[in-house]
PDB file of N, CA and C in Angstrom:
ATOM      1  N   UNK A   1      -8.294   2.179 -28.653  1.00  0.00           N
ATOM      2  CA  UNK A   1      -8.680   3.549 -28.322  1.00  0.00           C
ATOM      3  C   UNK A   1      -9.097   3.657 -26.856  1.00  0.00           C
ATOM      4  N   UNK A   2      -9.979   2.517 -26.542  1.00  0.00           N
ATOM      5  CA  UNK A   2     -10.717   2.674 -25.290  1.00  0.00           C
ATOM      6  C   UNK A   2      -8.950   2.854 -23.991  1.00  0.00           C
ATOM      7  N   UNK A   3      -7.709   2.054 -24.249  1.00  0.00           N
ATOM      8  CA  UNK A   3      -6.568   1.748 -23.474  1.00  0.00           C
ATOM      9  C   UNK A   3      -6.615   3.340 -23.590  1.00  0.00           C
ATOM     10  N   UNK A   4      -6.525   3.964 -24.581  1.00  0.00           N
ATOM     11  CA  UNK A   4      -5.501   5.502 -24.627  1.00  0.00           C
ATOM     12  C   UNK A   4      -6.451   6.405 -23.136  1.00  0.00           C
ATOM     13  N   UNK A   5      -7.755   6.245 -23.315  1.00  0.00           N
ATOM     14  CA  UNK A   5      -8.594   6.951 -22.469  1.00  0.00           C
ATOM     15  C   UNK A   5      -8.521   6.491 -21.086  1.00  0.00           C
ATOM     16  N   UNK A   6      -8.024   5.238 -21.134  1.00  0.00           N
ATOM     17  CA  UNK A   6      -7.811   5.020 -19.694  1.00  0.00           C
ATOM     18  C   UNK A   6      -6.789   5.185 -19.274  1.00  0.00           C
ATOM     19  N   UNK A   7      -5.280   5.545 -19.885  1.00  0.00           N
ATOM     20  CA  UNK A   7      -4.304   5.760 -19.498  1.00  0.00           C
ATOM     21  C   UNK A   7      -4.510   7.755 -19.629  1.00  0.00           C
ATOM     22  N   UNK A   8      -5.170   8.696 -20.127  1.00  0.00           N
ATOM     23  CA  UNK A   8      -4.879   9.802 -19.908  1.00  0.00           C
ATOM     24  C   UNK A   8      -5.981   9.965 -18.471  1.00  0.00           C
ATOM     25  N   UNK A   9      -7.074   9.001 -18.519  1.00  0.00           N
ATOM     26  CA  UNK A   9      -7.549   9.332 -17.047  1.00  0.00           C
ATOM     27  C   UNK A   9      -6.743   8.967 -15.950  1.00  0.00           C
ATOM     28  N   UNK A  10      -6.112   7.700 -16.139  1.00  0.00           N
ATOM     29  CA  UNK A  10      -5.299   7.526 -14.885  1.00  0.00           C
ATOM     30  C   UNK A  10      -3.889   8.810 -14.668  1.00  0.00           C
ATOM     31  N   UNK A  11      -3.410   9.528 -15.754  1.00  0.00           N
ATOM     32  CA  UNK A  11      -2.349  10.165 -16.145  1.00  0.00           C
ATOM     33  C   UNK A  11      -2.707  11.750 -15.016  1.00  0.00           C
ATOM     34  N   UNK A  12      -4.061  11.944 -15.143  1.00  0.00           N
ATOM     35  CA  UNK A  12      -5.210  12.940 -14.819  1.00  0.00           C
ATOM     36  C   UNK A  12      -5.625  12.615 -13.536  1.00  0.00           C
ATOM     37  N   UNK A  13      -5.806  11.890 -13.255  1.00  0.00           N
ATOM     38  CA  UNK A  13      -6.102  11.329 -10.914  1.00  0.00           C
ATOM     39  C   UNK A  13      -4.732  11.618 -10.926  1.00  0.00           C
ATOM     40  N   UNK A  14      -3.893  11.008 -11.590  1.00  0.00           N
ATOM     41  CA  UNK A  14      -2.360  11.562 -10.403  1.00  0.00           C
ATOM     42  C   UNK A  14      -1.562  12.815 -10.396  1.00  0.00           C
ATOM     43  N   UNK A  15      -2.439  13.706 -11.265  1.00  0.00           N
ATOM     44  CA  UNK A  15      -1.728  14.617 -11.728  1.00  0.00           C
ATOM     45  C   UNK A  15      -2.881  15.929 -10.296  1.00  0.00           C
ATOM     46  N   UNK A  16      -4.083  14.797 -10.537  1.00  0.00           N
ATOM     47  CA  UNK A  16      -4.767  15.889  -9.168  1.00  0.00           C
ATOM     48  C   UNK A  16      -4.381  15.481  -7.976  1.00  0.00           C
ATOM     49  N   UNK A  17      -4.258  14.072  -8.002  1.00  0.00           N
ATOM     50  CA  UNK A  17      -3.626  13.886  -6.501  1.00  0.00           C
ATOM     51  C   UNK A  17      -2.539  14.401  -5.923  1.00  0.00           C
ATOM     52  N   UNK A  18      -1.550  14.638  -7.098  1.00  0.00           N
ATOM     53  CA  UNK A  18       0.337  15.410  -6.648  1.00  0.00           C
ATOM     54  C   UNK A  18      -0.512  16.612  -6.375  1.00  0.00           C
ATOM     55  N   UNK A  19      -1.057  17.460  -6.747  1.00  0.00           N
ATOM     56  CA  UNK A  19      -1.366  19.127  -6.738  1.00  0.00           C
ATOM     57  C   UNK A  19      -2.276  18.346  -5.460  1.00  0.00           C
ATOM     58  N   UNK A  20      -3.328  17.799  -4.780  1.00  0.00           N
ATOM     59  CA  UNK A  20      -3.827  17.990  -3.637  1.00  0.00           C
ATOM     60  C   UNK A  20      -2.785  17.145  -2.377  1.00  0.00           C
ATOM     61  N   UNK A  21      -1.788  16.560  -2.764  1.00  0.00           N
ATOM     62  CA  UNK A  21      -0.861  16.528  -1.531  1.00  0.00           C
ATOM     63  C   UNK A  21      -0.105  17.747  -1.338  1.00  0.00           C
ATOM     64  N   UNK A  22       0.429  18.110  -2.352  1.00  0.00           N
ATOM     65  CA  UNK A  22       1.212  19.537  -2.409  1.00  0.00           C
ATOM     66  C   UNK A  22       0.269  20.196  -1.382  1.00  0.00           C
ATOM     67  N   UNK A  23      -0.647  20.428  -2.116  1.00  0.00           N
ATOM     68  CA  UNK A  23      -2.002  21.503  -0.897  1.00  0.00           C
ATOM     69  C   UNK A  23      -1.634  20.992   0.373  1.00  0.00           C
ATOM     70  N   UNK A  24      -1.893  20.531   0.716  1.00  0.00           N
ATOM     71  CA  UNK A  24      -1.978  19.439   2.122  1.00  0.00           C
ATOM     72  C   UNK A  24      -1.060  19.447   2.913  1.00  0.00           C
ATOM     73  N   UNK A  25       0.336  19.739   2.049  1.00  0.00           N
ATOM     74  CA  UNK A  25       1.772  19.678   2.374  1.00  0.00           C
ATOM     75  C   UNK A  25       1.810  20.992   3.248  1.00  0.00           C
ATOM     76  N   UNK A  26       1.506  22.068   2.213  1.00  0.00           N
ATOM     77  CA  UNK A  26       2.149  23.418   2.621  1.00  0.00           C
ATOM     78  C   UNK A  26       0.683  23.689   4.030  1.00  0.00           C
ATOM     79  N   UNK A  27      -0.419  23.486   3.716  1.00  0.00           N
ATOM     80  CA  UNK A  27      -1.379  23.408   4.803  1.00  0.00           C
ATOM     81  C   UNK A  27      -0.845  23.350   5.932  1.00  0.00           C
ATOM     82  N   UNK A  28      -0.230  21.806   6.030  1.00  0.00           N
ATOM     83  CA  UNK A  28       0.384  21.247   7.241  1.00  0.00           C
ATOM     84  C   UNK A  28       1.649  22.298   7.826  1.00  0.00           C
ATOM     85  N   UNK A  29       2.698  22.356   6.829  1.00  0.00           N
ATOM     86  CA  UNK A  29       3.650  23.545   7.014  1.00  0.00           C
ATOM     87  C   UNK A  29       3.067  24.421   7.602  1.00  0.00           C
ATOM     88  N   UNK A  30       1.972  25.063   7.309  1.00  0.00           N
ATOM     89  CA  UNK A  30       1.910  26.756   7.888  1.00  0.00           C
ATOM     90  C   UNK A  30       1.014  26.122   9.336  1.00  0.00           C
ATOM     91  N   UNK A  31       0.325  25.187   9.692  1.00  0.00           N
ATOM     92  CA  UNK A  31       0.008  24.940  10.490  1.00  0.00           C
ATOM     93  C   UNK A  31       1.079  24.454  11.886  1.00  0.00           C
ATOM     94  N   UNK A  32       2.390  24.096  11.377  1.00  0.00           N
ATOM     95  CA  UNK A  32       2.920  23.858  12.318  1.00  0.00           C
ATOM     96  C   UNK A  32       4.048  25.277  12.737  1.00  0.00           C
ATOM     97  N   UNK A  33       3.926  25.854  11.799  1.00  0.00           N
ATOM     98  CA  UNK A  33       4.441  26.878  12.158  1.00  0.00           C
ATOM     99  C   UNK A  33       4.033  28.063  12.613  1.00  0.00           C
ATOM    100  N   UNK A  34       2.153  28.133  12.648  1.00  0.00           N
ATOM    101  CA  UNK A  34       1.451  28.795  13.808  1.00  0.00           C
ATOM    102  C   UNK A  34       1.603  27.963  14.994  1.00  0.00           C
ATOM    103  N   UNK A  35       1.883  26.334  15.538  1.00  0.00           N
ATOM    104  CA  UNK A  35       1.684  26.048  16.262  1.00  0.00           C
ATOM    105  C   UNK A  35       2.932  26.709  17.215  1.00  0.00           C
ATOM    106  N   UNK A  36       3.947  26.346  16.319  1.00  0.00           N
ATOM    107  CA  UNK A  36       5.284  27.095  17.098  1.00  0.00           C
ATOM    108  C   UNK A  36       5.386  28.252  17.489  1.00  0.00           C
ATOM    109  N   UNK A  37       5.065  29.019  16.834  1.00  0.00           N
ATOM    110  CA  UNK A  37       4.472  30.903  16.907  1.00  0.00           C
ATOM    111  C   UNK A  37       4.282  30.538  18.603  1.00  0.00           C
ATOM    112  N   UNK A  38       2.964  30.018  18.697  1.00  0.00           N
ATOM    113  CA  UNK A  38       1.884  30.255  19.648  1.00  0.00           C
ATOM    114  C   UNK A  38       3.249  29.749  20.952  1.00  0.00           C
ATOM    115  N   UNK A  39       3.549  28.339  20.963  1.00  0.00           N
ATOM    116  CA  UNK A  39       4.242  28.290  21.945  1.00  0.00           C
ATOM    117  C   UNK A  39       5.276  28.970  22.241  1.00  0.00           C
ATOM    118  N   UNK A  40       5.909  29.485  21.259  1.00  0.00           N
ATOM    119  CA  UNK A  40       6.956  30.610  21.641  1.00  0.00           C
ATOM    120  C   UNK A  40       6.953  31.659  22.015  1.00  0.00           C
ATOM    121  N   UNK A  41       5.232  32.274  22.085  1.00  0.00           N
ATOM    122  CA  UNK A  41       5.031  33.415  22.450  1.00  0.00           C
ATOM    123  C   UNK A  41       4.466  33.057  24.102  1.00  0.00           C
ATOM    124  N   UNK A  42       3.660  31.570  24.268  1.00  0.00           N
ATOM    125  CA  UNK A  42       3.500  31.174  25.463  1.00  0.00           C
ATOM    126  C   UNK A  42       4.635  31.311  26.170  1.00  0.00           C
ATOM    127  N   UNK A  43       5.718  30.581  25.680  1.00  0.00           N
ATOM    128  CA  UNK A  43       7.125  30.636  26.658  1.00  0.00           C
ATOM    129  C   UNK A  43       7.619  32.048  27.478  1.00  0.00           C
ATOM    130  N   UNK A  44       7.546  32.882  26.028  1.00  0.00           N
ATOM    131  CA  UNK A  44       7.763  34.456  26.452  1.00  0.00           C
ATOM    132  C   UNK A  44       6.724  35.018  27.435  1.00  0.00           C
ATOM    133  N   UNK A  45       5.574  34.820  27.165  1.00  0.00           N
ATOM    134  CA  UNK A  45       4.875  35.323  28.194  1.00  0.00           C
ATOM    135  C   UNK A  45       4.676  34.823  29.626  1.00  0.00           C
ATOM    136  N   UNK A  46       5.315  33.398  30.037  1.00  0.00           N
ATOM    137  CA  UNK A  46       5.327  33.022  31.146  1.00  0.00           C
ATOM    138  C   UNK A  46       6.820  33.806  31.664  1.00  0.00           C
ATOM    139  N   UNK A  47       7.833  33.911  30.850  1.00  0.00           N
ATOM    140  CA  UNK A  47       8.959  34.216  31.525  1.00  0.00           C
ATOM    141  C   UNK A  47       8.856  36.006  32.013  1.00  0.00           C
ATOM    142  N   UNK A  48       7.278  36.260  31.857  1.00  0.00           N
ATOM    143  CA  UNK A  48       7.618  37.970  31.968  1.00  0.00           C
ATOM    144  C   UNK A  48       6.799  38.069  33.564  1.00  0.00           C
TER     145      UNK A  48
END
């Protein structure tokens, strides 16, 4: 019995860890795609 509980806890950390990389993932995504924003609007505004 005690094996079953340790295999649905371990089943349960990786099931939070996939959902907090996911987080982390798209985080990173929208972060690099304000970073690009910003320099592309830098570019534009030096060329004016």
């Amino acid at each position: 019995m005690e094996e079953k509980h340790e295999y649905c806890a371990l089943h349960l950390a990786l099931k939070i860890t996939k959902v907090v990389l996911e987080a982390a993932a798209v985080a990173a995504g929208f972060c690099i795609m304000k970073e690009i924003h910003n320099v592309h609007r830098a570019i534009e505004n030096h060329h004016k």
